[in-house]
Every structure is written in structure tokens, then in C-alpha cells.
C-alpha atoms as a PDB file:
ATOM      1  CA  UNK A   1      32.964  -7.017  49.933  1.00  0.00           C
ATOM      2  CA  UNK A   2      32.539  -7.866  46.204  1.00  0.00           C
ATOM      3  CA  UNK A   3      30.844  -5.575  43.708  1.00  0.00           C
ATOM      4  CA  UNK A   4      31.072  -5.372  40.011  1.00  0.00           C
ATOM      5  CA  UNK A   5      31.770  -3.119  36.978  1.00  0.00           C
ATOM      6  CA  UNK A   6      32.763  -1.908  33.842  1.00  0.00           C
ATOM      7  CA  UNK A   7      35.768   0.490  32.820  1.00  0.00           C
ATOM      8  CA  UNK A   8      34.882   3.622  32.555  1.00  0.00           C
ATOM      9  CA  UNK A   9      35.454   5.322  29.669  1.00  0.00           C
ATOM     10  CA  UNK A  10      38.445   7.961  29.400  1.00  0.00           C
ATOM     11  CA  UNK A  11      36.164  11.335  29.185  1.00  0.00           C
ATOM     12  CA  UNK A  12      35.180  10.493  32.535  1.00  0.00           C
ATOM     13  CA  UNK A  13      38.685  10.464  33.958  1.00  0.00           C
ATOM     14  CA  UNK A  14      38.916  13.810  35.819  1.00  0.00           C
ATOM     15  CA  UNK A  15      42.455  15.378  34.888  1.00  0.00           C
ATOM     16  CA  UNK A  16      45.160  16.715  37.170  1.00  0.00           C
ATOM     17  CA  UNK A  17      44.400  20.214  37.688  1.00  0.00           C
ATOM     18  CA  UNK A  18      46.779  22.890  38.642  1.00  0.00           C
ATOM     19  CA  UNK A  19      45.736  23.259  42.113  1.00  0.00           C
ATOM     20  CA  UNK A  20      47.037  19.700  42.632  1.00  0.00           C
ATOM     21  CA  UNK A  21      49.785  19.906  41.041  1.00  0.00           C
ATOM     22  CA  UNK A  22      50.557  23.258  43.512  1.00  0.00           C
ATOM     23  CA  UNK A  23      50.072  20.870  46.394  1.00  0.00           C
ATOM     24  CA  UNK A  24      52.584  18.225  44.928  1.00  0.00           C
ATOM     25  CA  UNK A  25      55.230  21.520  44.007  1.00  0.00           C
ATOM     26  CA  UNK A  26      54.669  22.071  47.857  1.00  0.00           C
ATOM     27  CA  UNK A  27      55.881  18.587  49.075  1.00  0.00           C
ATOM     28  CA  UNK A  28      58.674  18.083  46.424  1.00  0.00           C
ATOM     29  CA  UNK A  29      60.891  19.246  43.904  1.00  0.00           C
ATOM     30  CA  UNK A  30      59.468  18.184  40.379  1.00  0.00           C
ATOM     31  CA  UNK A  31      61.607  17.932  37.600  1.00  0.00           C
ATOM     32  CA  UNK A  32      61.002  18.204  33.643  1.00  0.00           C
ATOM     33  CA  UNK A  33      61.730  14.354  32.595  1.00  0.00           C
ATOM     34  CA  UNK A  34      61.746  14.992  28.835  1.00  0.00           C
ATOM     35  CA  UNK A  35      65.165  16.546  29.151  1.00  0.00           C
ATOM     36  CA  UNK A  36      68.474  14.700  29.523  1.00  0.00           C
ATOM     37  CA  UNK A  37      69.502  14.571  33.294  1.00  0.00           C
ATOM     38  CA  UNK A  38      66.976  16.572  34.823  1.00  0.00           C
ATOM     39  CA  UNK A  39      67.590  16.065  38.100  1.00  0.00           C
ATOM     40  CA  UNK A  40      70.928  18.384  36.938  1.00  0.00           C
ATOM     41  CA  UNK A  41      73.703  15.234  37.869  1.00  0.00           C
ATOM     42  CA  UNK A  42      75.110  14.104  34.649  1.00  0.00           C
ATOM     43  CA  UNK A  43      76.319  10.395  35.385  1.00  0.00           C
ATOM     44  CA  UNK A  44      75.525   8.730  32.234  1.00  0.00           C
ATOM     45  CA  UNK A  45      76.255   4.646  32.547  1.00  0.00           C
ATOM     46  CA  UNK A  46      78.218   4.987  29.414  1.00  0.00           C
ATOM     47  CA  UNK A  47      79.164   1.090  28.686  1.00  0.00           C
ATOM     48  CA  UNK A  48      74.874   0.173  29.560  1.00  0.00           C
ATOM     49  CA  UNK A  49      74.214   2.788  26.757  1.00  0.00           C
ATOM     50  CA  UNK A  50      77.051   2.031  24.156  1.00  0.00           C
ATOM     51  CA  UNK A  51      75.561  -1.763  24.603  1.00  0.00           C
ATOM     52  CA  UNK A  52      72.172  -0.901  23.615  1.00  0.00           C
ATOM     53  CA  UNK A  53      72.009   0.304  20.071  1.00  0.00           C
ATOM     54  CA  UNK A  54      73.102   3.493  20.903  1.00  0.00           C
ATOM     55  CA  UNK A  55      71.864   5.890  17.249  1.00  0.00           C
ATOM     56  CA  UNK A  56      68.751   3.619  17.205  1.00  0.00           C
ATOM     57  CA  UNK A  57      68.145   4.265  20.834  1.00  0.00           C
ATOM     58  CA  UNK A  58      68.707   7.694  20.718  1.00  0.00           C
ATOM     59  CA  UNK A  59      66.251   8.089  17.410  1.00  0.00           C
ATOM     60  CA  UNK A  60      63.439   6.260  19.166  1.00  0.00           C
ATOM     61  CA  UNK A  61      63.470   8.391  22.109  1.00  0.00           C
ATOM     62  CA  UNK A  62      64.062  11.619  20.399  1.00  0.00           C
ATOM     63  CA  UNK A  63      60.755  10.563  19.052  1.00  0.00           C
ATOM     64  CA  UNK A  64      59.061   9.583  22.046  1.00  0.00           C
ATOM     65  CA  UNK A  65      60.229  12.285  23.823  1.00  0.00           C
ATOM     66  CA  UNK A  66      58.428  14.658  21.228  1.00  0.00           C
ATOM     67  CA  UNK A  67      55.170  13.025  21.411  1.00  0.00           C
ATOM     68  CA  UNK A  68      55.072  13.073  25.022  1.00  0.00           C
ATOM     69  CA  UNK A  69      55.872  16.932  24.987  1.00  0.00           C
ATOM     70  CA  UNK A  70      53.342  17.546  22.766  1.00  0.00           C
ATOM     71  CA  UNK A  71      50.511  15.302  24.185  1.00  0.00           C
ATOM     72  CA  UNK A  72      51.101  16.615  27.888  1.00  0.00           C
ATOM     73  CA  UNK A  73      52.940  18.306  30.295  1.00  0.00           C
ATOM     74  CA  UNK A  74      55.051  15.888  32.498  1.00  0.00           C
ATOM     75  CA  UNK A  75      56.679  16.613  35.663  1.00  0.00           C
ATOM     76  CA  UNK A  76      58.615  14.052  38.459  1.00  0.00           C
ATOM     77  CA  UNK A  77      59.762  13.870  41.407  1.00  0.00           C
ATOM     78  CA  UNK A  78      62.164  10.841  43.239  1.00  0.00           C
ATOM     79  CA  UNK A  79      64.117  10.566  39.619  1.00  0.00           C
ATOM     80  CA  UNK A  80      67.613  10.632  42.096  1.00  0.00           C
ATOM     81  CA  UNK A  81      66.689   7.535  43.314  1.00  0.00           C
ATOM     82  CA  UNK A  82      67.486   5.832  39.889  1.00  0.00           C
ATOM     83  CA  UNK A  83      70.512   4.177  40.677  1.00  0.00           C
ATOM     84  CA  UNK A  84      74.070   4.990  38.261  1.00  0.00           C
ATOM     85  CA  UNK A  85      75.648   1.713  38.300  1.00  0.00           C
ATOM     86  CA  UNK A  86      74.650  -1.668  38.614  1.00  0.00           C
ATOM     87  CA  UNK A  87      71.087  -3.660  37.931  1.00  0.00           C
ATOM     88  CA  UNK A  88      67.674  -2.455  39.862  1.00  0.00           C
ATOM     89  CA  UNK A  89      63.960  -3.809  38.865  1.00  0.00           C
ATOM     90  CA  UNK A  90      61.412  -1.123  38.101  1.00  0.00           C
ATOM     91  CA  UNK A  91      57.830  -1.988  38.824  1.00  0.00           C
ATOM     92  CA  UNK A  92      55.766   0.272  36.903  1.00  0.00           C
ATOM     93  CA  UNK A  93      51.952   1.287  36.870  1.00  0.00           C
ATOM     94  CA  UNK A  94      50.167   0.401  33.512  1.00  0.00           C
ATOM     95  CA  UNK A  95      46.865   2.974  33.657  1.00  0.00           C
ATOM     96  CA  UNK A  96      47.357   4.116  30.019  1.00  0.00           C
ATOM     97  CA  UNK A  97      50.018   3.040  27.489  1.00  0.00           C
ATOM     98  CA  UNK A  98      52.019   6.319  28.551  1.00  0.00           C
ATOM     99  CA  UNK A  99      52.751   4.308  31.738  1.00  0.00           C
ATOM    100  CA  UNK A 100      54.706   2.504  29.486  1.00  0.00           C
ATOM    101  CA  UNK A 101      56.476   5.456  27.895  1.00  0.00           C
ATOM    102  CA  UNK A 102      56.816   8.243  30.878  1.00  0.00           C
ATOM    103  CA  UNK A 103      59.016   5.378  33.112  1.00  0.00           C
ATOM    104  CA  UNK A 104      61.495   4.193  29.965  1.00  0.00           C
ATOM    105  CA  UNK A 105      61.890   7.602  28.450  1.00  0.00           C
ATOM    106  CA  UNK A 106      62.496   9.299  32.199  1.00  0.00           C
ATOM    107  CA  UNK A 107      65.126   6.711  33.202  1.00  0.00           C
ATOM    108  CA  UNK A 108      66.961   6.484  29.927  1.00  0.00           C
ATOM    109  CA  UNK A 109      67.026  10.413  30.388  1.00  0.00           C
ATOM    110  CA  UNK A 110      68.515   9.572  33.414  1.00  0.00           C
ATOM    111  CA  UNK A 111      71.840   7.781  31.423  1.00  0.00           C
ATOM    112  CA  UNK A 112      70.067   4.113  32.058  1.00  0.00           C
ATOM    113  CA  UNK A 113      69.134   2.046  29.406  1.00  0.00           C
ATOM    114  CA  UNK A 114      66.846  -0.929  30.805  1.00  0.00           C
ATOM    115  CA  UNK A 115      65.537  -4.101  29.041  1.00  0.00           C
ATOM    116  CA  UNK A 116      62.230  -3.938  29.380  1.00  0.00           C
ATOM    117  CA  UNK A 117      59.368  -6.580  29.666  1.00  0.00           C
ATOM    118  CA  UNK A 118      56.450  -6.264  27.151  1.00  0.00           C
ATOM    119  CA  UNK A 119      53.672  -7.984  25.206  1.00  0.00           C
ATOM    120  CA  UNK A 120      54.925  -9.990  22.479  1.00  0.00           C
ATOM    121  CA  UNK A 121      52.490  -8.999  20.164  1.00  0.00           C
ATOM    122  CA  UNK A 122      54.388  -5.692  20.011  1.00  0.00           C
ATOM    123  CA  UNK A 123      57.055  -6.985  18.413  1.00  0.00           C
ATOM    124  CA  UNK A 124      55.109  -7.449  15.362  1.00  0.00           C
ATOM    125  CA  UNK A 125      53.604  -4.093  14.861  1.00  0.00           C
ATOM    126  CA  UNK A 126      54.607  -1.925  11.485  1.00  0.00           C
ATOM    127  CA  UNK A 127      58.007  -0.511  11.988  1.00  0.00           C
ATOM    128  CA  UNK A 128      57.705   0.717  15.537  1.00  0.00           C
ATOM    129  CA  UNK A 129      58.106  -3.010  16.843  1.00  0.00           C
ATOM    130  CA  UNK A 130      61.201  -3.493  15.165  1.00  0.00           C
ATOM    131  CA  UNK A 131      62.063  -0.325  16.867  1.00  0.00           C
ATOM    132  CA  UNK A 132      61.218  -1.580  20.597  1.00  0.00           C
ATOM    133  CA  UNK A 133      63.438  -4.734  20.029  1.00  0.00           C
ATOM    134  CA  UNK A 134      66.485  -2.528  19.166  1.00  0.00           C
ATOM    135  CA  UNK A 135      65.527  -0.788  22.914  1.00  0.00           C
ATOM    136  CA  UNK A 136      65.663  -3.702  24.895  1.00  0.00           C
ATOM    137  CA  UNK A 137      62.283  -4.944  24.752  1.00  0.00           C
ATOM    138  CA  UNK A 138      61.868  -8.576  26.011  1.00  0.00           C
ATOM    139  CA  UNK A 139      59.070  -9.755  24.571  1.00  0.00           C
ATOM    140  CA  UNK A 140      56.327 -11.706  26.664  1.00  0.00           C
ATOM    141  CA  UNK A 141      54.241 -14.301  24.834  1.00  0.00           C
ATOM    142  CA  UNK A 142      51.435 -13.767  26.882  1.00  0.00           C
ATOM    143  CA  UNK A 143      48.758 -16.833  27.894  1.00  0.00           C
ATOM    144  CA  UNK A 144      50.850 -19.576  27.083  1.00  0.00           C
ATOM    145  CA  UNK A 145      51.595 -21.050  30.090  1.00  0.00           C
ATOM    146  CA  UNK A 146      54.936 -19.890  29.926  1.00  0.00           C
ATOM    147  CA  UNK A 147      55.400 -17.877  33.248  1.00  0.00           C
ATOM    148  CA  UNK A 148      58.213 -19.797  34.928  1.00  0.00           C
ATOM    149  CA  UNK A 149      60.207 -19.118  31.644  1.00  0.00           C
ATOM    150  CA  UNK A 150      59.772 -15.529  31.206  1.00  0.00           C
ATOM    151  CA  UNK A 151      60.536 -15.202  34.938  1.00  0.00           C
ATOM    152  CA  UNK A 152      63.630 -17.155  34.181  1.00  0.00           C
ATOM    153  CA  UNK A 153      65.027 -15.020  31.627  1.00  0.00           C
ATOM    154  CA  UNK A 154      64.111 -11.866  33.622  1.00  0.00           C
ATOM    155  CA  UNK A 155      66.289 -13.362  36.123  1.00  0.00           C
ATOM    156  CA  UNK A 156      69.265 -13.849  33.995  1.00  0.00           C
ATOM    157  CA  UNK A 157      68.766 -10.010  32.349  1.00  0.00           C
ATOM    158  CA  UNK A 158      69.315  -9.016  36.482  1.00  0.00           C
ATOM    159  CA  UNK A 159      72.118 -11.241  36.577  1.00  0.00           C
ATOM    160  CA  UNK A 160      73.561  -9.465  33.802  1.00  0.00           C
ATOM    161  CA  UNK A 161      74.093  -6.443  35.808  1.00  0.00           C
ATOM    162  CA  UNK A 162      71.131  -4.563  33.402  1.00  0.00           C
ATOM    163  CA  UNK A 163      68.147  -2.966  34.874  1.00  0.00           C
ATOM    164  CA  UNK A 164      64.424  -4.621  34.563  1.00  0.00           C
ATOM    165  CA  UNK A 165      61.353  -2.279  34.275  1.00  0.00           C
ATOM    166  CA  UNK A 166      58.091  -4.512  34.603  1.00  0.00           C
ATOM    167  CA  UNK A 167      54.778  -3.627  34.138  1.00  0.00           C
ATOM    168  CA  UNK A 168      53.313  -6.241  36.824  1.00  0.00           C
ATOM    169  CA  UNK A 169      49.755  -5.571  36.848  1.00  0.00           C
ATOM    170  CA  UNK A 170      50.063  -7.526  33.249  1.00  0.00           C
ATOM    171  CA  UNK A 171      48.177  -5.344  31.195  1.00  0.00           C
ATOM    172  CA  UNK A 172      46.218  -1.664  31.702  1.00  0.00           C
ATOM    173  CA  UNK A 173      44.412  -1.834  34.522  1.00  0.00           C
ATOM    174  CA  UNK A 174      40.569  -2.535  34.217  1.00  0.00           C
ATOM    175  CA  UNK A 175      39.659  -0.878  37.546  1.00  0.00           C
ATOM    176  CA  UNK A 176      36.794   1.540  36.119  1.00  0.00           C
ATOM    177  CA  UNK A 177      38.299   4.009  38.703  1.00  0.00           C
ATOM    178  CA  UNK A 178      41.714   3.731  36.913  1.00  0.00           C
ATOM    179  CA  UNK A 179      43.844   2.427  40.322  1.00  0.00           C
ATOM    180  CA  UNK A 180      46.069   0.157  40.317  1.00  0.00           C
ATOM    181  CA  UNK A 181      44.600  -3.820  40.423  1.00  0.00           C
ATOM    182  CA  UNK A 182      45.743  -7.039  41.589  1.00  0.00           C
ATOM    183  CA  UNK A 183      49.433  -7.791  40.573  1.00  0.00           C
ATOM    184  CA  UNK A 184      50.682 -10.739  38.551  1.00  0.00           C
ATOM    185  CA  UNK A 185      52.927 -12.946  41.407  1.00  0.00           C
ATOM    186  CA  UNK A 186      55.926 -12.889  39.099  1.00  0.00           C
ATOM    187  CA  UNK A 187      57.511  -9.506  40.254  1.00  0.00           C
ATOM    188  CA  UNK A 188      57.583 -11.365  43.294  1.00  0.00           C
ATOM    189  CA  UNK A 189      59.391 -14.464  42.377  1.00  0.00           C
ATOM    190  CA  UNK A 190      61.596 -12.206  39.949  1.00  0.00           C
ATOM    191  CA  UNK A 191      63.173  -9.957  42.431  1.00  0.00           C
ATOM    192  CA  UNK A 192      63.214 -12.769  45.430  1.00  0.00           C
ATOM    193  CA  UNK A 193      65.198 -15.274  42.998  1.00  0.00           C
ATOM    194  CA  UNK A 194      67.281 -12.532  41.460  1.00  0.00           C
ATOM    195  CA  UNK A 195      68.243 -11.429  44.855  1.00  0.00           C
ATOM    196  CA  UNK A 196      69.066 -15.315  46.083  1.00  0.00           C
ATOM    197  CA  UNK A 197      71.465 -15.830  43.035  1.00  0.00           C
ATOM    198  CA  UNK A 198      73.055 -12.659  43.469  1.00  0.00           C
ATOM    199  CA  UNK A 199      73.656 -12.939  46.835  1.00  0.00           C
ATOM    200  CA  UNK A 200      72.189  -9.500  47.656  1.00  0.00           C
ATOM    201  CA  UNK A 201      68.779  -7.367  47.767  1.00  0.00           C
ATOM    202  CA  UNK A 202      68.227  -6.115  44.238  1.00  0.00           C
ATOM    203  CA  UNK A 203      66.666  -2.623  44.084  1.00  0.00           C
ATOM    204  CA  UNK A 204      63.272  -2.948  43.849  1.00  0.00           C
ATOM    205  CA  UNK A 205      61.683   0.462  42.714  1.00  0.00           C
ATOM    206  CA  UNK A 206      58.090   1.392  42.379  1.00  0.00           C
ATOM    207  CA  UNK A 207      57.374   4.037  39.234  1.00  0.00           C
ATOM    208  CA  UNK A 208      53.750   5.419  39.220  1.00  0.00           C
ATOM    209  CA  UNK A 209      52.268   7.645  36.271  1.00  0.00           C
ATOM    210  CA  UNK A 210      49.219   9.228  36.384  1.00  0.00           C
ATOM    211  CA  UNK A 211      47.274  11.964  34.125  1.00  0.00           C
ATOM    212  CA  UNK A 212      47.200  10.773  31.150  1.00  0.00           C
ATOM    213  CA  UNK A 213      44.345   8.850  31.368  1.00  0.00           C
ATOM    214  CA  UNK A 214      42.449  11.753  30.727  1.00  0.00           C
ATOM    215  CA  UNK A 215      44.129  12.744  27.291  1.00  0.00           C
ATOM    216  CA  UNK A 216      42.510  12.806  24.271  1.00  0.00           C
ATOM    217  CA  UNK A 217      44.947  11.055  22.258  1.00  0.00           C
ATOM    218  CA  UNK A 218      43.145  12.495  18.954  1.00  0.00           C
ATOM    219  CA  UNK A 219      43.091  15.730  20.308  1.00  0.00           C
ATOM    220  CA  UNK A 220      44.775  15.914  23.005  1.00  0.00           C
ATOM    221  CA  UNK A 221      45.122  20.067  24.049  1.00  0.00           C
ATOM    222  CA  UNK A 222      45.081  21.979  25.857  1.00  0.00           C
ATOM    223  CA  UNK A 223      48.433  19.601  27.091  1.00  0.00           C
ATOM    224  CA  UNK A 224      47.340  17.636  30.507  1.00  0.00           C
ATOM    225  CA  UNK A 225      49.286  17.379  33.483  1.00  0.00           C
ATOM    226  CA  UNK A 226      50.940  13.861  33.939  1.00  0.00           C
ATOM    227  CA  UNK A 227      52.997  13.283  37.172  1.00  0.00           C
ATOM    228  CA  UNK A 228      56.191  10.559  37.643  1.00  0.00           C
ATOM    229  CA  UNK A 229      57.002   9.089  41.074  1.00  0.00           C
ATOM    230  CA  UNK A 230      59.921   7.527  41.233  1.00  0.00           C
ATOM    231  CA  UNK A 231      59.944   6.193  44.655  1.00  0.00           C
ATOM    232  CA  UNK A 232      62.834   4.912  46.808  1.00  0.00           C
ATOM    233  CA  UNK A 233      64.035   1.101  46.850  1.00  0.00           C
ATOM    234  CA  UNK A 234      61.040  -1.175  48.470  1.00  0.00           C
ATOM    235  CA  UNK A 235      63.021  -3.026  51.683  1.00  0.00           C
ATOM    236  CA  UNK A 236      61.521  -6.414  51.464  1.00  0.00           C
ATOM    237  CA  UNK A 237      65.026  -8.040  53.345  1.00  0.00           C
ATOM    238  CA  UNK A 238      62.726  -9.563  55.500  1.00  0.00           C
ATOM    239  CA  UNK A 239      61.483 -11.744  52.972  1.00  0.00           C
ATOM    240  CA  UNK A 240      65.302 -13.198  52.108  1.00  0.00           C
ATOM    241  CA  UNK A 241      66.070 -13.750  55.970  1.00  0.00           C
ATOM    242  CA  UNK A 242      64.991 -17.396  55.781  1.00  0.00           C
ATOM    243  CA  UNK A 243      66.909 -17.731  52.084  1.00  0.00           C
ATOM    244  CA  UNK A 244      69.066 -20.264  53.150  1.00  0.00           C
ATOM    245  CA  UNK A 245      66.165 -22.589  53.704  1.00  0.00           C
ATOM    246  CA  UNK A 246      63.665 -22.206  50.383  1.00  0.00           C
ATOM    247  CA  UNK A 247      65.056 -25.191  48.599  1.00  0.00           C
ATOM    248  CA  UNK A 248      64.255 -25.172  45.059  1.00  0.00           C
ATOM    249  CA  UNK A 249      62.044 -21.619  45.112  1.00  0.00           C
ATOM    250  CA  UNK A 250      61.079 -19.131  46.948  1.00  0.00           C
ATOM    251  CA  UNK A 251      58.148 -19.895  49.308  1.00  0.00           C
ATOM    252  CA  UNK A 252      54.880 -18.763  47.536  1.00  0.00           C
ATOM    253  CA  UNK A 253      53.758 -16.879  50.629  1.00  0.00           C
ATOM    254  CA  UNK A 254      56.692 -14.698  50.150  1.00  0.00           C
ATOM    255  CA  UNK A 255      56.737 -14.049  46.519  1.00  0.00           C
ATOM    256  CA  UNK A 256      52.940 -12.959  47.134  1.00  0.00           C
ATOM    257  CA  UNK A 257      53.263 -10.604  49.907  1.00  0.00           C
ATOM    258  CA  UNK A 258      56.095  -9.138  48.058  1.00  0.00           C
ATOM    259  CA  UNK A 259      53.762  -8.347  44.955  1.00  0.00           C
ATOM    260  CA  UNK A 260      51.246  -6.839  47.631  1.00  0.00           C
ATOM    261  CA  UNK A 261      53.587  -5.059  49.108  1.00  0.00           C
ATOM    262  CA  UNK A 262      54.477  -3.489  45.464  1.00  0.00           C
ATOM    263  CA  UNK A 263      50.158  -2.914  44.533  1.00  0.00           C
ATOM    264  CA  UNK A 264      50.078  -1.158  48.140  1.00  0.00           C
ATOM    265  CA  UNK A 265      53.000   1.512  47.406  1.00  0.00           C
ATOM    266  CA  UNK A 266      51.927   2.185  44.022  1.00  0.00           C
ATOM    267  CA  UNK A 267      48.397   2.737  45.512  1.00  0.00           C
ATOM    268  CA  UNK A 268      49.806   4.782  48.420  1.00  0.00           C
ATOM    269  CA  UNK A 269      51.823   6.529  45.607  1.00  0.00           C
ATOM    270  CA  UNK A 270      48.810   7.324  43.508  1.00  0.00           C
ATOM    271  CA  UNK A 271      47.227   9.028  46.221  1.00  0.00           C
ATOM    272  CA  UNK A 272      49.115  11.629  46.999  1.00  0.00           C
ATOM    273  CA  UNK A 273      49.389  12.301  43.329  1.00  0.00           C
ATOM    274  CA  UNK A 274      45.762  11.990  42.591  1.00  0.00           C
ATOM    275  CA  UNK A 275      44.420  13.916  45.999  1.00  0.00           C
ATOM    276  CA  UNK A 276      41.515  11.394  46.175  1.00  0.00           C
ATOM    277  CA  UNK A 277      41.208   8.390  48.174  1.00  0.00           C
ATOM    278  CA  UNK A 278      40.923   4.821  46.439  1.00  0.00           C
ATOM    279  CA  UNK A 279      37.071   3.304  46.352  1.00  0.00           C
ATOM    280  CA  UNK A 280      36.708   1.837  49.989  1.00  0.00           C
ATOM    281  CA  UNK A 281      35.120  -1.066  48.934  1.00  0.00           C
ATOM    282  CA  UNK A 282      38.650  -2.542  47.566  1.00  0.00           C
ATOM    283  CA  UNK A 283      40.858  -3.231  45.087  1.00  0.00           C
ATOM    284  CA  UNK A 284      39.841  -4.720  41.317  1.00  0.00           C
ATOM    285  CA  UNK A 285      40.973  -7.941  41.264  1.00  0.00           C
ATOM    286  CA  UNK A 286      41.910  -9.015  37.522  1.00  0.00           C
ATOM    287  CA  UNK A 287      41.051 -12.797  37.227  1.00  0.00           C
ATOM    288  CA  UNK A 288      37.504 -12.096  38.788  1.00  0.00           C
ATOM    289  CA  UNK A 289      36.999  -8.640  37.493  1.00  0.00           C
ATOM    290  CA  UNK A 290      35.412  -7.714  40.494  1.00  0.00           C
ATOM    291  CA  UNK A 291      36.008  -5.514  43.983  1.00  0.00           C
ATOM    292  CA  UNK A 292      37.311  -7.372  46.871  1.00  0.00           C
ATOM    293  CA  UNK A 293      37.905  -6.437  50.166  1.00  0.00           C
ATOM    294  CA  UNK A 294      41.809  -5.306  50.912  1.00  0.00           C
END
């Protein structure tokens, strides 16, 4: 099935209400993410955070951290999963622009300090871009045909030993019901390739947000309810079983049922957050702008 549409407009999100959030206190323990450690086990990775700008880093979220606070009221759960040592991909929702901001500030909270993907155009803004390349933004000239290189030097970040968050969805979703839509294929061919050069299965973690997509950002109280998951490491191992044989890539059936695999656990995800069902008719697929059929 294929049916059309336009993004809704925020005021018609419906916000997280307390009675859902009850329900989500019932099935797990939710933390307060704008505090250092809050999962209470202080394992900083003290040479990742001495290597990133430390005072500027430390500013930047300081700041972040107070916006959030003041804008909503955040909560998380699956924030042990983060891993203490060693490099893991994020693959984060992108329903508001605080899908870019809960994930970083939660996990550098949590003593990691990612490099993170993100529009190039960023860069340029007025004194807060200068601010994100201190952070470990890696900037991504978007439409330019330049896909096999950014997925290159994502690759080599891994390789580094530092984290990766990605937003793979490429931009804020334009599904007027605000779920997550059809994934770019390079979150895919990033974590299969990593893994092949590494010789091992990098962590591949799924991070959805969702609330804020009802917040007023001119006026945005009383505070809304926003909700982290921080899920446990995707097993896609069955997708490297046949490694030895790709030749120069990985197979493109692969790499794409690997992003699905990612679009179905943050929608899975979302659900239980949300306590409403996606629209039956499908997903939103970006390049057509239109429901299809899962």
C-alpha cells in the first residue's frame, strides 16, 4: 500500500503523559541522563576524554545539559549498555533536533566522548559550529555524491578505537506521524566494513528519543517528558558469516537488511515508549515521500 502526506505540524504531536511514563517506570529502571554517571558506575574512559578537548567539551555540555533541563524532563533506561572501553556505533533516531542532543549529552555523561556524524552546514553556524567541531563532529557534506567517502572515514574513526553515533535516517524524519522512516544504507556498509577490518563484530547500538517533538521550543513549559532507550548491541553476526567471501565490499543485500534491521528496532523501540502502534499502512519512505507497505 502507498498513500501520501504532509508533516504534521508539532502542536499536533500528542506529548508523553505521566500515565505512560508510569507504565515505562513499571518495566525498567529510568535514570536522570543530565547528571554525570547516572546509572551510579563511575568508569570514565579517561584517555577518550583527555583526547577530545577536554574544557571545551566540558563548557559545551554544561550548556547543553542546561537547556535540556530546562526545556524538558528526560529520563532513560538501557544507559549500562554503553560500553567503557573500546569503539561501538550508535544509531540514533532523528524526530526533533533533541535526538541529536539527548544521545551525545547522555553518553558523554556516561565518561564517552564519541565523534559524531552531522550535516556540514553546521559547521558554519555563528559560534556554536565552531563549538561542535571541538566535540567531535564529523561533518557530512550532504548531496554531493560523496557517500562512499564519508562511509570511508567513518570507518577509519571505528578503527581508531573511538565510538560513532549516526543519525541514519539522514535528516528529521518527515513521517507526519513522527516514526522513524526509511534508513540511509550507509549504517549498513559502515558497521559491516568496520567489523571486516577489525576482525570482529563492532557494537552496534540503537538510541531512540522521543517527546520532544511536542515542545514548544519558544515556550516550552510546563517541561515535557522525553524518554532515552539505549538498547543492547544489535547481533547481526549472521551477516559477517560469509566475510571471507565479499571481495571488494560487502554484498548490498547485506548492508540493506542490516539498515532494516536497525529502522525495525528503533520502531519496536518507539513503541513501547510511545504506547501506540505505528500507522498499519507502513513505513514513510524518504526518496518517495510516501507510505509503503513493510
Amino acid at each position: 500500500m502507498v498513500s501520501k502526506g504532509k508533516p504534521s505540524p508539532r502542536s499536533a504531536v500528542k506529548p508523553l503523559d505521566d500515565v505512560q511514563m508510569d507504565r515505562l517506570r513499571e518495566r525498567h529502571q529510568l535514570v536522570d541522563p543530565t547528571q554525570y554517571y547516572p546509572t551510579g558506575v563511575h568508569r570514565p574512559n579517561v584517555a577518550e576524554i583527555a583526547a577530545q578537548n577536554p574544557k571545551d567539551t566540558d563548557r559545551l555540555l554544561a550548556g547543553a545539559t542546561w537547556v535540556v533541563r530546562n526545556s524538558c524532563k528526560v529520563r532513560a533506561w538501557g544507559l549500562e549498555n554503553v560500553p567503557e572501553t573500546d569503539t561501538f556505533i550508535t544509531a540514533a533516531t532523528h524526530v526533533t533536533q533533541f535526538d541529536v542532543f539527548i544521545p551525545m549529552m547522555s553518553l558523554f555523561h556516561m565518561g564517552r566522548r564519541p565523534r559524531y556524524m552531522a550535516k556540514a552546514e553546521m559547521a558554519g553556524w555563528p559560534v556554536i559550529g565552531k563549538w561542535f567541531q571541538l566535540v567531535g563532529m564529523q561533518a557530512v557534506p550532504r548531496r554531493t555524491g560523496q557517500a562512499r567517502v564519508i562511509e570511508e572515514e567513518s570507518i577509519n574513526i571505528i578503527a581508531s578505537g573511538r565510538p560513532l553515533t549516526v543519525w541514519p535516517e539522514g535528516t528529521v524524519t518527515r513521517d507526519p506521524a513522527k516514526w522513524p522512516m526509511t534508513l540511509k544504507p550507509g549504517i549498513g556498509y559502515i558497521a559491516l566494513e568496520a567489523s571486516r577490518r577489525l576482525g570482529k563484530q563492532i557494537p552496534l547500538h540503537v538510541a531512540v528519543t522521543w517527546g520532544a517533538a511536542s515542545i514548544n521550543h519558544w515556550w516550552p513549559w510546563p517541561r515535557k517528558n522525553v524518554v532515552l532507550c539505549y538498547d543492547v548491541a544489535l547481533d547481526y553476526a549472521d551477516l559477517l558469516s560469509d566475510v571471507s567471501d565479499w571481495g571488494d565490499e560487502p554484498p548490498i543485500a547485506s548492508v540493506i537488511e542490516l539498515a532494516h534491521r536497525v529502522r525495525s528496532r528503533m520502531e519496536e523501540i518507539m513503541v513501547e515508549i510511545r504506547g501506540e502502534e505505528p500507522p498499519p499502512e507502513g513505513l514513510w519512505d524518504y526518496p518517495t515521500m510516501t507510505r509503503q507497505a513493510r
